[in-house]
C-alpha atoms as a PDB file:
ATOM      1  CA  UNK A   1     190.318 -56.730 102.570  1.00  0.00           C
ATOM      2  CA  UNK A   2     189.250 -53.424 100.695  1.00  0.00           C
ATOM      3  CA  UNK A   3     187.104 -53.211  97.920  1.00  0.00           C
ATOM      4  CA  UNK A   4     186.906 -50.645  95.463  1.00  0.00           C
ATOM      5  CA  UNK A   5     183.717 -49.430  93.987  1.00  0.00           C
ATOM      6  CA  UNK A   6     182.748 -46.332  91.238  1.00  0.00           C
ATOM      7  CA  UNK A   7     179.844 -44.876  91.616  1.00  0.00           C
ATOM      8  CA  UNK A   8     177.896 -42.047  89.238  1.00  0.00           C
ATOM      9  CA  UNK A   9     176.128 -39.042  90.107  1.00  0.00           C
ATOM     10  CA  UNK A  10     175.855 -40.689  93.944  1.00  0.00           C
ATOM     11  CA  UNK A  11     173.582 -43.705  92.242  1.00  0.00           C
ATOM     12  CA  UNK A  12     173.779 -46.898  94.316  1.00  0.00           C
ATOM     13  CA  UNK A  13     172.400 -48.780  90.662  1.00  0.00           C
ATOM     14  CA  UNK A  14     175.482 -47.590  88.779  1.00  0.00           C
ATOM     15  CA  UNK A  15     177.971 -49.113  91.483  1.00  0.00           C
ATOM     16  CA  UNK A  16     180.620 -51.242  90.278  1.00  0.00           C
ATOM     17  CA  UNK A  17     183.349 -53.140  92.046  1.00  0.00           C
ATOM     18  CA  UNK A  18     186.992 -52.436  90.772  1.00  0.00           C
ATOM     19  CA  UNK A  19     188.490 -55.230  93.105  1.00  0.00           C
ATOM     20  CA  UNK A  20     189.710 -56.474  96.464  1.00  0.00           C
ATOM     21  CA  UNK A  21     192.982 -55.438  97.822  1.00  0.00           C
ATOM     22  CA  UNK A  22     194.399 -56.228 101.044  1.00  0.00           C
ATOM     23  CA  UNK A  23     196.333 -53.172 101.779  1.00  0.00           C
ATOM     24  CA  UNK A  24     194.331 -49.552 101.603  1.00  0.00           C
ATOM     25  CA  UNK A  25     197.291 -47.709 100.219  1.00  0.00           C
ATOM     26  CA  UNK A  26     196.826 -50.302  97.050  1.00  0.00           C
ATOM     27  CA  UNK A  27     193.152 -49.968  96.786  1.00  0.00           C
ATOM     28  CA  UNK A  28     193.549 -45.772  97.024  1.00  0.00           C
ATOM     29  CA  UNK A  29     195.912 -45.602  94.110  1.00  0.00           C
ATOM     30  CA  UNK A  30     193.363 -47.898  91.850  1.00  0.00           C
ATOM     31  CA  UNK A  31     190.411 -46.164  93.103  1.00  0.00           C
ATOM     32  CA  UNK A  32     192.219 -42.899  92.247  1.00  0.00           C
ATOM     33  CA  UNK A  33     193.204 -43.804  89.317  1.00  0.00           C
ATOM     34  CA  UNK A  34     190.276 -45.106  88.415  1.00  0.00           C
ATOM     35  CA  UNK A  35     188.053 -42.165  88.246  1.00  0.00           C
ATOM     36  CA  UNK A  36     190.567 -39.515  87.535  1.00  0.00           C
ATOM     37  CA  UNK A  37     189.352 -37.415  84.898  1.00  0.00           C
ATOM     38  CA  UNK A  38     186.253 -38.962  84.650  1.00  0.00           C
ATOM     39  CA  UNK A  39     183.700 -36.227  85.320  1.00  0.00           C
ATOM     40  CA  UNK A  40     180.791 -37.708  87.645  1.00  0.00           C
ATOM     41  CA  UNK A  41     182.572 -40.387  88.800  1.00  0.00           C
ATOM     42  CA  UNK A  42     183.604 -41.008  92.347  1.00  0.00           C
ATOM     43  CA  UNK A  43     185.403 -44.019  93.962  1.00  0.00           C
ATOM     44  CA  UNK A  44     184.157 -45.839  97.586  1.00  0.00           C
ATOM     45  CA  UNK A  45     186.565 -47.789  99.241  1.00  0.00           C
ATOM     46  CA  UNK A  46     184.988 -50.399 101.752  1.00  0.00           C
ATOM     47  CA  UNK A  47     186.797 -52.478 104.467  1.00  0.00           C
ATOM     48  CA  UNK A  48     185.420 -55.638 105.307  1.00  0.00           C
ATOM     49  CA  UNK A  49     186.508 -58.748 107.761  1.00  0.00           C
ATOM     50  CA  UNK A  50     184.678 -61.668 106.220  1.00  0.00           C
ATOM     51  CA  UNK A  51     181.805 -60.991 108.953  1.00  0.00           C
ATOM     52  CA  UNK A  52     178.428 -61.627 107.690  1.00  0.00           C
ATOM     53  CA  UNK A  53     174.677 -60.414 109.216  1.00  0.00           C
ATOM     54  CA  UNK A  54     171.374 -62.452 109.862  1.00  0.00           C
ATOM     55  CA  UNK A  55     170.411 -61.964 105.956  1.00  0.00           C
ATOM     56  CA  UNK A  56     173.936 -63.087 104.736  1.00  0.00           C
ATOM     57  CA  UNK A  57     174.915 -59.829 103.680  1.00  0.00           C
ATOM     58  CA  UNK A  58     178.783 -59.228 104.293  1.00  0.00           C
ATOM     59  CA  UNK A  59     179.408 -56.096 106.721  1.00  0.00           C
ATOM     60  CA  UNK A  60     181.259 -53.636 105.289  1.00  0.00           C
ATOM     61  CA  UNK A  61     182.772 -50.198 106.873  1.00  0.00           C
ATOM     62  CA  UNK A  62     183.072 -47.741 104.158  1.00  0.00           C
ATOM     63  CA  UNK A  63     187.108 -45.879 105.172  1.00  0.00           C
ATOM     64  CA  UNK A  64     187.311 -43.487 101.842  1.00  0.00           C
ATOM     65  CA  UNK A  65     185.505 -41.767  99.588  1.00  0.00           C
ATOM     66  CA  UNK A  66     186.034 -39.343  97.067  1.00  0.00           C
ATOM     67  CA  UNK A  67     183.575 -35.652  96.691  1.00  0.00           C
END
């Protein structure tokens, strides 16, 4: 699965998920789309595997991200 976050001015407190998609070329057109024209705003796309660590957290491997 690949989530889709926004993120502004680089500010891990102003993160919000978009939504899970299961194939990346799905989750790159919303997060595109999602902060084009939007001045500030960038997109993160994260791939995770259901895997979890010792404080329940799910692991996640960031694969995209916009400037």
């Amino acid at each position: 699965m690949y989530q889709v976050i926004t993120e502004r001015d680089y500010s891990e407190f102003s993160r919000k998920q978009i939504g899970e998609y299961s194939s990346f070329e799905k989750a790159l057109e919303v997060a595109q789309k999602a902060v084009e024209g939007k001045e500030g705003l960038r997109y993160i796309i994260e791939k995770t595997d259901g895997h979890i660590d010792s404080y329940g957290n799910q692991i996640v491997t960031v694969v995209a991200e916009s400037d």
